[in-house]
N, C-alpha and C. Protein backbone atom coordinates (compact mmCIF):
# COMPACT_ATOMS: atom_id res chain seq x y z
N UNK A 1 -8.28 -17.09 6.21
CA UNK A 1 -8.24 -17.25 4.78
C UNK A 1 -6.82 -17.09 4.27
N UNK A 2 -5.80 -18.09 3.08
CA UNK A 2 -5.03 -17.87 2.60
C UNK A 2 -4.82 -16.96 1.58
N UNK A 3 -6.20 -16.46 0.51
CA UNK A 3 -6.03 -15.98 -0.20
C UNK A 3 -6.71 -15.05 -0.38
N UNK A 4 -6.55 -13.65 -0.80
CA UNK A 4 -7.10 -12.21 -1.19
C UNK A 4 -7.33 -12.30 -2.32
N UNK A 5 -8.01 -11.18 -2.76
CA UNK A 5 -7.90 -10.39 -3.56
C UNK A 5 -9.02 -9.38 -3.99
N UNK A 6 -8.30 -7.98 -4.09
CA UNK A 6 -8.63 -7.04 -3.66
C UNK A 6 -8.29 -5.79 -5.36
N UNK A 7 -9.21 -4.50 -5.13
CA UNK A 7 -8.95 -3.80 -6.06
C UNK A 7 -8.97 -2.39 -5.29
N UNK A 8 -7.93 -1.23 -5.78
CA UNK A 8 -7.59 -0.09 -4.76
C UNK A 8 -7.70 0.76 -5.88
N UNK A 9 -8.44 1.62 -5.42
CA UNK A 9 -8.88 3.04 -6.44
C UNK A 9 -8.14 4.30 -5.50
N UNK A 10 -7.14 4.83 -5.81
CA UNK A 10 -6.88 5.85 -4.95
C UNK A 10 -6.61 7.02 -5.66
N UNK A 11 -7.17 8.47 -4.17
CA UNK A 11 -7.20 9.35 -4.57
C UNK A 11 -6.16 10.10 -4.31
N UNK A 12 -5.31 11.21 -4.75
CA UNK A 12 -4.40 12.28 -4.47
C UNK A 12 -4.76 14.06 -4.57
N UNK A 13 -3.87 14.57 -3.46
CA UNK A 13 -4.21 15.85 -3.75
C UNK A 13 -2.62 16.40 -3.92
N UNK A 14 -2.30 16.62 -5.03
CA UNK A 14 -0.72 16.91 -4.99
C UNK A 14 -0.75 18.69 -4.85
N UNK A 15 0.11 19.45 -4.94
CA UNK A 15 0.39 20.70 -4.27
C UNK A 15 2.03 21.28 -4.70
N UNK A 16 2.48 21.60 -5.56
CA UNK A 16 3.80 21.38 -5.79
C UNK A 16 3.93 23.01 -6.42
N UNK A 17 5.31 22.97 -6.71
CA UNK A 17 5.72 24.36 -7.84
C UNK A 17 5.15 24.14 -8.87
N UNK A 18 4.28 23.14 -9.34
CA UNK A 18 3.53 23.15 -10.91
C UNK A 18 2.44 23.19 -10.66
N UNK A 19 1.80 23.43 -9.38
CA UNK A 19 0.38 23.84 -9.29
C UNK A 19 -0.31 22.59 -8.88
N UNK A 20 -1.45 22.73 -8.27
CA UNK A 20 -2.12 21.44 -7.37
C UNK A 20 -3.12 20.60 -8.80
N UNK A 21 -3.32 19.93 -8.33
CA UNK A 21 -3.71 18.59 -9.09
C UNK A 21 -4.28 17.48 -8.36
N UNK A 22 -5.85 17.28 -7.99
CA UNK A 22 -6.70 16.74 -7.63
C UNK A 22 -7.26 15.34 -8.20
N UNK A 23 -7.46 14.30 -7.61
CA UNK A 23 -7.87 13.41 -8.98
C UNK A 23 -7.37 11.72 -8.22
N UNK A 24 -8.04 10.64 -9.05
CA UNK A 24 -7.70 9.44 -9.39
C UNK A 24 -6.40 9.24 -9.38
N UNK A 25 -5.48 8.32 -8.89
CA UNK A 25 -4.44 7.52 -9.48
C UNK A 25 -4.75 6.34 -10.29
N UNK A 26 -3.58 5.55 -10.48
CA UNK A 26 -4.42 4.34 -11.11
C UNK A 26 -4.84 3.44 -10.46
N UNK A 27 -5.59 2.80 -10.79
CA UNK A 27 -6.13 1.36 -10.37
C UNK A 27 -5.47 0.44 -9.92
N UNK A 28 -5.57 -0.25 -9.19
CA UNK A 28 -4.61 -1.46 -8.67
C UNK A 28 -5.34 -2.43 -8.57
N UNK A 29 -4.89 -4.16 -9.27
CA UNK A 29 -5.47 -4.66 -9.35
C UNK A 29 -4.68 -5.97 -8.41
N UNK A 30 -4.74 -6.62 -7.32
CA UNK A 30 -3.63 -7.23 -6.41
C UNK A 30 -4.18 -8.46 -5.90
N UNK A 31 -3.32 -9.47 -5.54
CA UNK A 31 -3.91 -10.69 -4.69
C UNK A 31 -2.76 -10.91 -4.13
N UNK A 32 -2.87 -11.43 -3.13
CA UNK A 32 -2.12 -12.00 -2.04
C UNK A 32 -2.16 -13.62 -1.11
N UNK A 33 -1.41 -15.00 -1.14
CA UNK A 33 -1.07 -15.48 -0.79
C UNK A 33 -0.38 -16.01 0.37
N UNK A 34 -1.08 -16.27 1.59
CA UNK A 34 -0.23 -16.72 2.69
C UNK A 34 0.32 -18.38 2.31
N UNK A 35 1.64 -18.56 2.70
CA UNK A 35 2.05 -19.85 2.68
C UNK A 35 2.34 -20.45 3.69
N UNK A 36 2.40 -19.71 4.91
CA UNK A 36 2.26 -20.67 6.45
C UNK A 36 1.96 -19.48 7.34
N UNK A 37 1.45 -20.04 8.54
CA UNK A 37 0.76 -19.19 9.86
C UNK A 37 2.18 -18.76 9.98
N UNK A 38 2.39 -18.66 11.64
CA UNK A 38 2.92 -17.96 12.07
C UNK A 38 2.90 -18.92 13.42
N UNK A 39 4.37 -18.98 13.67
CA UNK A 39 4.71 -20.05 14.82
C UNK A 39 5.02 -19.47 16.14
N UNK A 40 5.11 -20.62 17.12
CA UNK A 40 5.78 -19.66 18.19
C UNK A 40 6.83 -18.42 18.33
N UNK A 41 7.66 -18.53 17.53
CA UNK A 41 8.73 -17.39 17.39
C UNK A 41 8.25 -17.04 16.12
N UNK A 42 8.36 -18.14 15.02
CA UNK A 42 8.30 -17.36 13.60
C UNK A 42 7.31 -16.43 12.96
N UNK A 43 7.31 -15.37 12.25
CA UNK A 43 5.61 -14.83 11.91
C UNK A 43 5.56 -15.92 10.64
N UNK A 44 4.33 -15.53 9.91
CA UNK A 44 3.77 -15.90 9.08
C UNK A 44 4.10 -15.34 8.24
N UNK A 45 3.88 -16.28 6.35
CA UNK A 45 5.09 -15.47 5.52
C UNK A 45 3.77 -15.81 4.32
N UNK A 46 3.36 -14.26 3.34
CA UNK A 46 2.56 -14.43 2.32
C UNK A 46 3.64 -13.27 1.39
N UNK A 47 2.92 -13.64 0.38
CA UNK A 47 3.36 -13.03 -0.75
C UNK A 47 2.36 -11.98 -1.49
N UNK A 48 2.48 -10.95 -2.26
CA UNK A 48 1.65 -10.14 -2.51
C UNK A 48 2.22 -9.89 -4.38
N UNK A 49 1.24 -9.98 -4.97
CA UNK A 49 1.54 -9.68 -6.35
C UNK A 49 0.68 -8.50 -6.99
N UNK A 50 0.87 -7.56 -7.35
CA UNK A 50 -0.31 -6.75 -8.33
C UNK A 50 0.48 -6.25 -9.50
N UNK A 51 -0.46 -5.69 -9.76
CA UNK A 51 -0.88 -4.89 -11.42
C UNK A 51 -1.73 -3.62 -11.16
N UNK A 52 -0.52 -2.35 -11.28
CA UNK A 52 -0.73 -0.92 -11.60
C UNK A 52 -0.96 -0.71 -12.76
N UNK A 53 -2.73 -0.31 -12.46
CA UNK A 53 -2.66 0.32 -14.16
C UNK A 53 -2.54 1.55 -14.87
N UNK A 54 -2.73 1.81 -16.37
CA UNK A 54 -2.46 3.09 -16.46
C UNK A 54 -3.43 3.55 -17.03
N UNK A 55 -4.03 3.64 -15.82
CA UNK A 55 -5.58 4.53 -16.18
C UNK A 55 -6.04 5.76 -15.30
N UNK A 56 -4.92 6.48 -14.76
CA UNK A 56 -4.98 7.92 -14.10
C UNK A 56 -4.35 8.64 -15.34
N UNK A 57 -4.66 10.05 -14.79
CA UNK A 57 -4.14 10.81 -15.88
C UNK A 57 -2.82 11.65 -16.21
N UNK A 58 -2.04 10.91 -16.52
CA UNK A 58 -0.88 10.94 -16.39
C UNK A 58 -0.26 12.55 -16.91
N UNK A 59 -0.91 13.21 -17.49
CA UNK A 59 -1.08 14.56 -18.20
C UNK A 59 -0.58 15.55 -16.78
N UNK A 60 -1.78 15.46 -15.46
CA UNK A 60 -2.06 15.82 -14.22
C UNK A 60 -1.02 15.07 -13.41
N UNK A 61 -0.07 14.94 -13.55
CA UNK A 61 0.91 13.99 -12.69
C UNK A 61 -0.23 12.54 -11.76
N UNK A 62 -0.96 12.35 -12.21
CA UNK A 62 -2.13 11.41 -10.92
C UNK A 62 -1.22 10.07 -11.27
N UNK A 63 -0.81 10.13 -12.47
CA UNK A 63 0.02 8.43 -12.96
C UNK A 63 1.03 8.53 -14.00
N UNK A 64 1.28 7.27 -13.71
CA UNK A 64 2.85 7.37 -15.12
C UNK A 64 2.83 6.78 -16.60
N UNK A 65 1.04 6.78 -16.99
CA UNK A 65 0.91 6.31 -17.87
C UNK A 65 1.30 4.93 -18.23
N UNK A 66 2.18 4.08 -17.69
CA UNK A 66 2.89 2.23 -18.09
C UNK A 66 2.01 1.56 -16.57
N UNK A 67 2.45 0.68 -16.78
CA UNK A 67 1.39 -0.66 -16.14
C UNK A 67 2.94 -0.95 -15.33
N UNK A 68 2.70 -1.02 -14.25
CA UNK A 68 4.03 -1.40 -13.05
C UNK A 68 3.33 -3.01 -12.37
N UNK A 69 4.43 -3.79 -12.33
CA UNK A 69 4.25 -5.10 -11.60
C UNK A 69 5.00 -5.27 -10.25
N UNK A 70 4.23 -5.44 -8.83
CA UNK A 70 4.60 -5.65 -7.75
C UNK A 70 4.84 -7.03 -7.41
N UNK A 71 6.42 -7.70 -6.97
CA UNK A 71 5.91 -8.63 -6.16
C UNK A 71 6.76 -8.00 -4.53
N UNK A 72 5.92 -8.58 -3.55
CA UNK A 72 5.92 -7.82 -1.86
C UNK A 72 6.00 -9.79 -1.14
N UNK A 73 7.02 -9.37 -0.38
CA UNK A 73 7.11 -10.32 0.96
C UNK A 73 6.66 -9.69 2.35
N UNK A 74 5.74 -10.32 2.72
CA UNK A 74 4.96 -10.01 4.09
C UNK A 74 5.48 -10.97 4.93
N UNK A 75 5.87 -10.35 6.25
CA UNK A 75 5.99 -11.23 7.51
C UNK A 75 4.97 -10.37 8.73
N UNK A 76 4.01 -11.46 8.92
CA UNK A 76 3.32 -10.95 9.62
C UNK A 76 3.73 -11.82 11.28
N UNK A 77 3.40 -10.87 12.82
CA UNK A 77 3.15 -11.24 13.91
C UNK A 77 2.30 -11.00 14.73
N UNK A 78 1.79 -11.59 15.89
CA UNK A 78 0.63 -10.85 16.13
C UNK A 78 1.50 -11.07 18.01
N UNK A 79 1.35 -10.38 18.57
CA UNK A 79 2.08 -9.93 19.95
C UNK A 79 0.94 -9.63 20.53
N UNK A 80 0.31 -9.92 21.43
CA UNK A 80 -1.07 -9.43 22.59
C UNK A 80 -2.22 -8.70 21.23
N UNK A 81 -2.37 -7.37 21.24
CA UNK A 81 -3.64 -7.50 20.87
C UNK A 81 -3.32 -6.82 19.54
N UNK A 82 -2.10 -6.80 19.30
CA UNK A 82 -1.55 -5.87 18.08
C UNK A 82 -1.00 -6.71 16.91
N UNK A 83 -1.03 -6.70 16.02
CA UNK A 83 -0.56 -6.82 14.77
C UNK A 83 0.58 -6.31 14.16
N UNK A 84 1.87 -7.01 13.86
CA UNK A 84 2.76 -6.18 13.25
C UNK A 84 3.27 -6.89 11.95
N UNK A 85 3.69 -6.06 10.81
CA UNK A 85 3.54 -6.36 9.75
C UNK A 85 4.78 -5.45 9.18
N UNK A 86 5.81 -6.91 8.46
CA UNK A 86 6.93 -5.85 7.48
C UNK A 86 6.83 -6.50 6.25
N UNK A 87 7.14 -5.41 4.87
CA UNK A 87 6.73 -5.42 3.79
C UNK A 87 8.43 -5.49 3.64
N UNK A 88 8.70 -6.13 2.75
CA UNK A 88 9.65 -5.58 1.48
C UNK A 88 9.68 -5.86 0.56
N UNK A 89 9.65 -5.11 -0.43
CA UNK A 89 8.89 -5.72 -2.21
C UNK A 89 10.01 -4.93 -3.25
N UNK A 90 9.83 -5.28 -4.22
CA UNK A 90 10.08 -4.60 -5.80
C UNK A 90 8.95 -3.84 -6.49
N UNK A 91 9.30 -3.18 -7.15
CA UNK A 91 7.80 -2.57 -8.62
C UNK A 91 8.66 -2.33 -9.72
N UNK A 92 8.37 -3.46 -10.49
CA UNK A 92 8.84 -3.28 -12.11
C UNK A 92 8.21 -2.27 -12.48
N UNK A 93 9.14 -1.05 -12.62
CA UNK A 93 8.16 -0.11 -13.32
C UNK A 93 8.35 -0.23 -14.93
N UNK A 94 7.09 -0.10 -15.22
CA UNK A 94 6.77 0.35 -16.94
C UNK A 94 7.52 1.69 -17.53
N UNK A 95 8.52 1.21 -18.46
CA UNK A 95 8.48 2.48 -19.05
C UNK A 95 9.68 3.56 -18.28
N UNK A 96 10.16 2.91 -17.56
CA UNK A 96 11.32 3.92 -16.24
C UNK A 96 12.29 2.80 -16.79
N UNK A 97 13.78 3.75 -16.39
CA UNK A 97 14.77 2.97 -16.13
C UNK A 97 15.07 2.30 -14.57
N UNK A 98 14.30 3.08 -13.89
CA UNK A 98 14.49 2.39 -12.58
C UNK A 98 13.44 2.02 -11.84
N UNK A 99 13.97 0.91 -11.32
CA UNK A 99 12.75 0.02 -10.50
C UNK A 99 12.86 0.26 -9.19
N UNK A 100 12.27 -0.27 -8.44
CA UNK A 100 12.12 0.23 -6.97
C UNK A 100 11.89 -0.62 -5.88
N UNK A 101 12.87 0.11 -4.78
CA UNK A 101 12.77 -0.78 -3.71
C UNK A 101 11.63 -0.60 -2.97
N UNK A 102 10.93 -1.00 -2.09
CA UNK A 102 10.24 -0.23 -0.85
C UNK A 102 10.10 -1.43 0.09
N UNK A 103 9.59 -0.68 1.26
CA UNK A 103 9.33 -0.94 2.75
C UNK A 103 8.33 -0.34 3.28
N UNK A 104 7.97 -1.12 4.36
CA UNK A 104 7.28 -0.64 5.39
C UNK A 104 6.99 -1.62 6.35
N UNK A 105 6.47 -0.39 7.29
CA UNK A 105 5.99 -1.10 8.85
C UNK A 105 4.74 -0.78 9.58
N UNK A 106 3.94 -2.05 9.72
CA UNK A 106 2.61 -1.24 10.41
C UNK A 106 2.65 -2.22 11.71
N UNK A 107 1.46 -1.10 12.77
CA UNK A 107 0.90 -2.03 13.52
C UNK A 107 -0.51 -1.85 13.40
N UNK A 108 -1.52 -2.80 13.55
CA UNK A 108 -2.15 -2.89 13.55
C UNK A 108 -3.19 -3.41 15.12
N UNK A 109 -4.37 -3.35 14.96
CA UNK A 109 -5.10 -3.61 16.20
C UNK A 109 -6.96 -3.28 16.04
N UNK A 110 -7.27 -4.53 16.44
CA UNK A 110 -8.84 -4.33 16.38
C UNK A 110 -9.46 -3.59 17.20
N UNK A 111 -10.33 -3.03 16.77
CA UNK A 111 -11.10 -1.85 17.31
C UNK A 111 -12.43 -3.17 18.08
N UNK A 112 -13.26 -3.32 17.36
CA UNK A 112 -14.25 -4.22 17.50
C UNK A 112 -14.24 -5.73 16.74
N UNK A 113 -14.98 -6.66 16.54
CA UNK A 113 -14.78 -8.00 16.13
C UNK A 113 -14.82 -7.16 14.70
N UNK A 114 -15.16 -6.56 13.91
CA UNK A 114 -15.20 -6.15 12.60
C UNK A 114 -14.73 -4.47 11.84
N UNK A 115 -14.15 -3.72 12.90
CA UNK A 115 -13.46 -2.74 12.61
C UNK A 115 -12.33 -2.90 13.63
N UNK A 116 -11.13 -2.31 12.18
CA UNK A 116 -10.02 -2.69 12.47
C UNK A 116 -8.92 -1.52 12.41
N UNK A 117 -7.90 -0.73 13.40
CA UNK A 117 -6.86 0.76 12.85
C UNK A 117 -5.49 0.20 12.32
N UNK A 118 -5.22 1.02 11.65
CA UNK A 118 -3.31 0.65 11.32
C UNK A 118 -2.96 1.72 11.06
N UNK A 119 -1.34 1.91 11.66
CA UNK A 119 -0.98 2.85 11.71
C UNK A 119 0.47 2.11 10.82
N UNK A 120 0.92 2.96 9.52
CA UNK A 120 1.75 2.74 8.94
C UNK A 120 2.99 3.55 8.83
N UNK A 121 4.41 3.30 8.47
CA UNK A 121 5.20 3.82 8.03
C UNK A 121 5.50 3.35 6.76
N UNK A 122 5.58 3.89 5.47
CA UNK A 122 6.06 3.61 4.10
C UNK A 122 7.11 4.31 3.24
N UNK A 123 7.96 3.66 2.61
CA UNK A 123 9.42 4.33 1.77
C UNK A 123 9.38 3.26 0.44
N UNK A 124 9.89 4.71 -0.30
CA UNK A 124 10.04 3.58 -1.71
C UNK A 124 12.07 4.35 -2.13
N UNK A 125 12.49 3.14 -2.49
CA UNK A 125 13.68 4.12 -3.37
C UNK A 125 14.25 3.60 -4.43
N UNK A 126 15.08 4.36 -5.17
CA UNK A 126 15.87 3.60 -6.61
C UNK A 126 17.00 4.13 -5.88
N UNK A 127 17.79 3.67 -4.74
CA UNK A 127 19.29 4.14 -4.46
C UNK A 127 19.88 4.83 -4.98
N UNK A 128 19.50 5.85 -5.17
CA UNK A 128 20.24 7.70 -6.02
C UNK A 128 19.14 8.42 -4.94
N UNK A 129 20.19 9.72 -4.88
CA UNK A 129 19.94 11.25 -4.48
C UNK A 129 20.27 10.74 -2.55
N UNK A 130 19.11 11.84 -1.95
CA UNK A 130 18.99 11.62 -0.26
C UNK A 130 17.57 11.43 -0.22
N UNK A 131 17.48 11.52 0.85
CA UNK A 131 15.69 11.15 1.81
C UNK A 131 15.14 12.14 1.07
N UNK A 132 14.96 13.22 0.97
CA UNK A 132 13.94 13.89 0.44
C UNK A 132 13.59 13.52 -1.31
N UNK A 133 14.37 12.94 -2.03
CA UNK A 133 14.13 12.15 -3.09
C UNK A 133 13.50 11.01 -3.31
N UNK A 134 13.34 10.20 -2.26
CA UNK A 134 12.54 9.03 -2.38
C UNK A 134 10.91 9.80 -1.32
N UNK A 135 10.32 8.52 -1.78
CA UNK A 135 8.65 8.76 -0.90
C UNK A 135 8.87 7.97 -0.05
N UNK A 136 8.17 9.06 1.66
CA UNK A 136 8.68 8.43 2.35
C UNK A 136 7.18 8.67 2.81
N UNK A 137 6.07 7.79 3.54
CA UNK A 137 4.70 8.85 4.25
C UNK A 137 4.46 8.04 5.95
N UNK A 138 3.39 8.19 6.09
CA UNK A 138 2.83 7.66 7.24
C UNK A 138 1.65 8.26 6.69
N UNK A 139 0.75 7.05 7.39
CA UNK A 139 -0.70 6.67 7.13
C UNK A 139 -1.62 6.28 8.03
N UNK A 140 -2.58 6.20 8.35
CA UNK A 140 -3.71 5.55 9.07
C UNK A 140 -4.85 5.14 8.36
N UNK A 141 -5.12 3.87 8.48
CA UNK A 141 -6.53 2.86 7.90
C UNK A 141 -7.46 2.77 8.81
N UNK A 142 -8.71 2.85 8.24
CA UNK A 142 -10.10 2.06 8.84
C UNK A 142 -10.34 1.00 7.92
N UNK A 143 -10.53 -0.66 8.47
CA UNK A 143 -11.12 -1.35 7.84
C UNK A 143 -12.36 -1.76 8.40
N UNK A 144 -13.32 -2.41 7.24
CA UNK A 144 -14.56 -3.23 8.00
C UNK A 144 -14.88 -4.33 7.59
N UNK A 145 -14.98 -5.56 8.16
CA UNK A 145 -15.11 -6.30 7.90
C UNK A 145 -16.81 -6.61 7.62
N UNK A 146 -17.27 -6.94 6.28
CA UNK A 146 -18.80 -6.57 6.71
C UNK A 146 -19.16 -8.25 6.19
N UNK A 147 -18.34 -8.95 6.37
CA UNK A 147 -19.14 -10.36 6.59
C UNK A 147 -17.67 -11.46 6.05
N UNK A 148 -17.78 -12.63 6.14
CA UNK A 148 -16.81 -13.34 5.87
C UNK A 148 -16.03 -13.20 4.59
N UNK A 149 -16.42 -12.65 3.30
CA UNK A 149 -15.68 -12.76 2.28
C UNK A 149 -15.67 -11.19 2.07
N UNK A 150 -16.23 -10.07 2.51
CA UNK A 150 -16.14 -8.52 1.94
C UNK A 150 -15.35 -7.62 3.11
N UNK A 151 -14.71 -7.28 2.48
CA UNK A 151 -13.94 -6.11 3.60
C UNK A 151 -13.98 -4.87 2.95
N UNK A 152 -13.98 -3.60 3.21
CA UNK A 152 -13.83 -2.20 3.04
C UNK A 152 -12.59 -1.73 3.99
N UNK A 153 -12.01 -0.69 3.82
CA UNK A 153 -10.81 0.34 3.90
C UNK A 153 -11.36 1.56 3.41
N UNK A 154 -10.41 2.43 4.51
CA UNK A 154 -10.22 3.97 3.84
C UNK A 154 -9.32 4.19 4.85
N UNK A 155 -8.20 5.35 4.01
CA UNK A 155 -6.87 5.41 4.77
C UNK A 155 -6.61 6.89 4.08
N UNK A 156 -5.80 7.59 4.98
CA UNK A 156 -5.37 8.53 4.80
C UNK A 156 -3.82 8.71 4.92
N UNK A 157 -3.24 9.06 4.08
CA UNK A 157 -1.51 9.18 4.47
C UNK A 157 -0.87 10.21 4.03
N UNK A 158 0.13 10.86 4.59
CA UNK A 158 0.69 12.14 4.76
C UNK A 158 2.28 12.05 4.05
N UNK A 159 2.35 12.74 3.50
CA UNK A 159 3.90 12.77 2.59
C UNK A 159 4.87 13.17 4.04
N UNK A 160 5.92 12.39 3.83
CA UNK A 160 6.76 13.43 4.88
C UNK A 160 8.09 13.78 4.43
N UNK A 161 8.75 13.19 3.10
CA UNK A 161 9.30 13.39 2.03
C UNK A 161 9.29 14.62 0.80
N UNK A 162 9.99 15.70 0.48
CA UNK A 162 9.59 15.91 -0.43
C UNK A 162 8.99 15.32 -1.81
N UNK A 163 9.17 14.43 -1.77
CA UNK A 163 8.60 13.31 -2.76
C UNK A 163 7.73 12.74 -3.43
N UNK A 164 7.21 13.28 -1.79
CA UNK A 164 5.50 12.50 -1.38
C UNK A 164 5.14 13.11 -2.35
N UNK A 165 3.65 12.42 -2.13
CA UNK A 165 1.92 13.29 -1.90
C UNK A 165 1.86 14.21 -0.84
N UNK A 166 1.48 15.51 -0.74
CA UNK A 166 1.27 16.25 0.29
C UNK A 166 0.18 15.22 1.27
N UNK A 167 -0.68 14.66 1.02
CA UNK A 167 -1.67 13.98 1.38
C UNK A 167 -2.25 12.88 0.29
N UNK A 168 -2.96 12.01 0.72
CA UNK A 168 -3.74 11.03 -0.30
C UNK A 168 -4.54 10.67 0.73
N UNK A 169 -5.80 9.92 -0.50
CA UNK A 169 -6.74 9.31 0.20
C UNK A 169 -7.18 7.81 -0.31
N UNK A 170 -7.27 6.73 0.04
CA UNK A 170 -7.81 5.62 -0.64
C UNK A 170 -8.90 5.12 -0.05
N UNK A 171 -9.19 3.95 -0.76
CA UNK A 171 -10.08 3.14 -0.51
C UNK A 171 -9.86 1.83 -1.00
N UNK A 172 -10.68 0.87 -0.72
CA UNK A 172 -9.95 -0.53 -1.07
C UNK A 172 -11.44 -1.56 -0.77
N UNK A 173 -11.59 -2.09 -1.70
CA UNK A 173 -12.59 -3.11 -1.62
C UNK A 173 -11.88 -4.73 -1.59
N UNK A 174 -11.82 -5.72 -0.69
CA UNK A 174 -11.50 -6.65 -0.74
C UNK A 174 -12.35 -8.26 -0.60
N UNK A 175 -12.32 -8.79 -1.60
CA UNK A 175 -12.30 -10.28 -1.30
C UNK A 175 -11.96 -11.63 -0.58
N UNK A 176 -12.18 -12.09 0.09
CA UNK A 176 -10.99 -13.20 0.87
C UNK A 176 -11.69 -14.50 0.60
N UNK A 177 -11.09 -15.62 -0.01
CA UNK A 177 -11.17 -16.91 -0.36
C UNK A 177 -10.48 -17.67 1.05
C-alpha cells in the first residue's frame, strides 16, 4: 500500500523536580505517502505529514497547548529479514520560537506473517545547549496486522536524555489504502 493513515493517542509518565504527572499527550492526527519502492541499491522514499493537537493538558506538562505541523522524509530498506528505516523531519511548532529538527533509526523485523518488533533510536533538537537538552529515547513496538486495511501498535520508549520522558507508552491505530 502507498498510502496510510493513522491516529496516535499517547500516554506519558513524567517524573521530574515538579513532581510526576501521569496522563494523555495530544492526539496525532498523520498520513503518510510512499512515492517509489525501493531498488536494487536505492531504498524507498515516502513522506510523512501530521497534525499535533492541543488536546493534552498542557497545565500537567502532558502538551504545549498549540497545534505543531510535521513534515518527515522516510528512506526505507529491507536487507534479509530486517527492515531499516531513517527519518529526518521538521515540527513547526505552534506558539514556540523554535522549531525542530529530529531523527531517527529503526530496525525492524517480522515476528509472524502479522506481528511485527522495532527497535528504535529517536532525537529531536533546536541547535542550542548539549545532549542532555534535546530528547533523545529508544523504544520498542509491537504491531498487528489484523487484516489488510487495520493495523494496531503499542510501544514503549525510555528517555535517555534529560529531556526525555522518563518512560512513555503509546498506541496507534492505523489505516492503509
Amino acid at each position: 500500500n502507498n498510502w496510510d493513515v493513522g491516529i496516535t493517542l499517547p500516554y506519558q509518565f513524567l517524573d521530574d523536580s515538579r513532581g510526576e504527572v501521569n496522563g494523555f499527550s495530544d492526539l496525532v492526527i498523520e498520513s503518510k505517502y510512499r512515492f517509489w519502492e525501493e531498488g536494487e541499491i536505492l531504498p524507498s522514499y515516502a513522506i510523512y505529514l501530521d497534525l499535533k493537537t492541543d488536546s493534552a493538558n498542557e497545565d500537567k506538562r502532558l502538551g504545549t497547548g498549540k497545534k505543531d505541523y510535521t513534515i518527515n522524509n522516510i528512506f526505507t530498506k529491507n536487507i534479509g529479514s530486517n527492515v531499516f528505516d531513517l527519518n529526518l523531519g521538521y515540527i513547526f511548532v505552534g506558539g514556540k520560537p523554535d522549531d525542530i529538527f529530529f531523527y531517527s533509526f529503526d530496525i525492524a523485523r517480522d515476528l509472524t506473517q502479522n506481528l511485527n518488533l522495532c527497535a528504535e533510536i529517536y532525537g529531536e533538537t533546536v541547535f542550542k545547549g548539549d545532549f542532555d537538552e534535546n530528547v533523545f529515547i529508544g523504544a520498542l513496538s509491537l504491531s498487528y496486522q489484523i487484516n489488510k486495511i487495520l493495523t494496531v501498535e503499542l510501544g514503549y520508549g525510555a528517555g535517555i536524555s534529560k529531556a526525555s520522558s522518563d518512560y512513555q507508552i503509546s498506541h496507534k491505530l492505523s489505516f492503509s489504502f
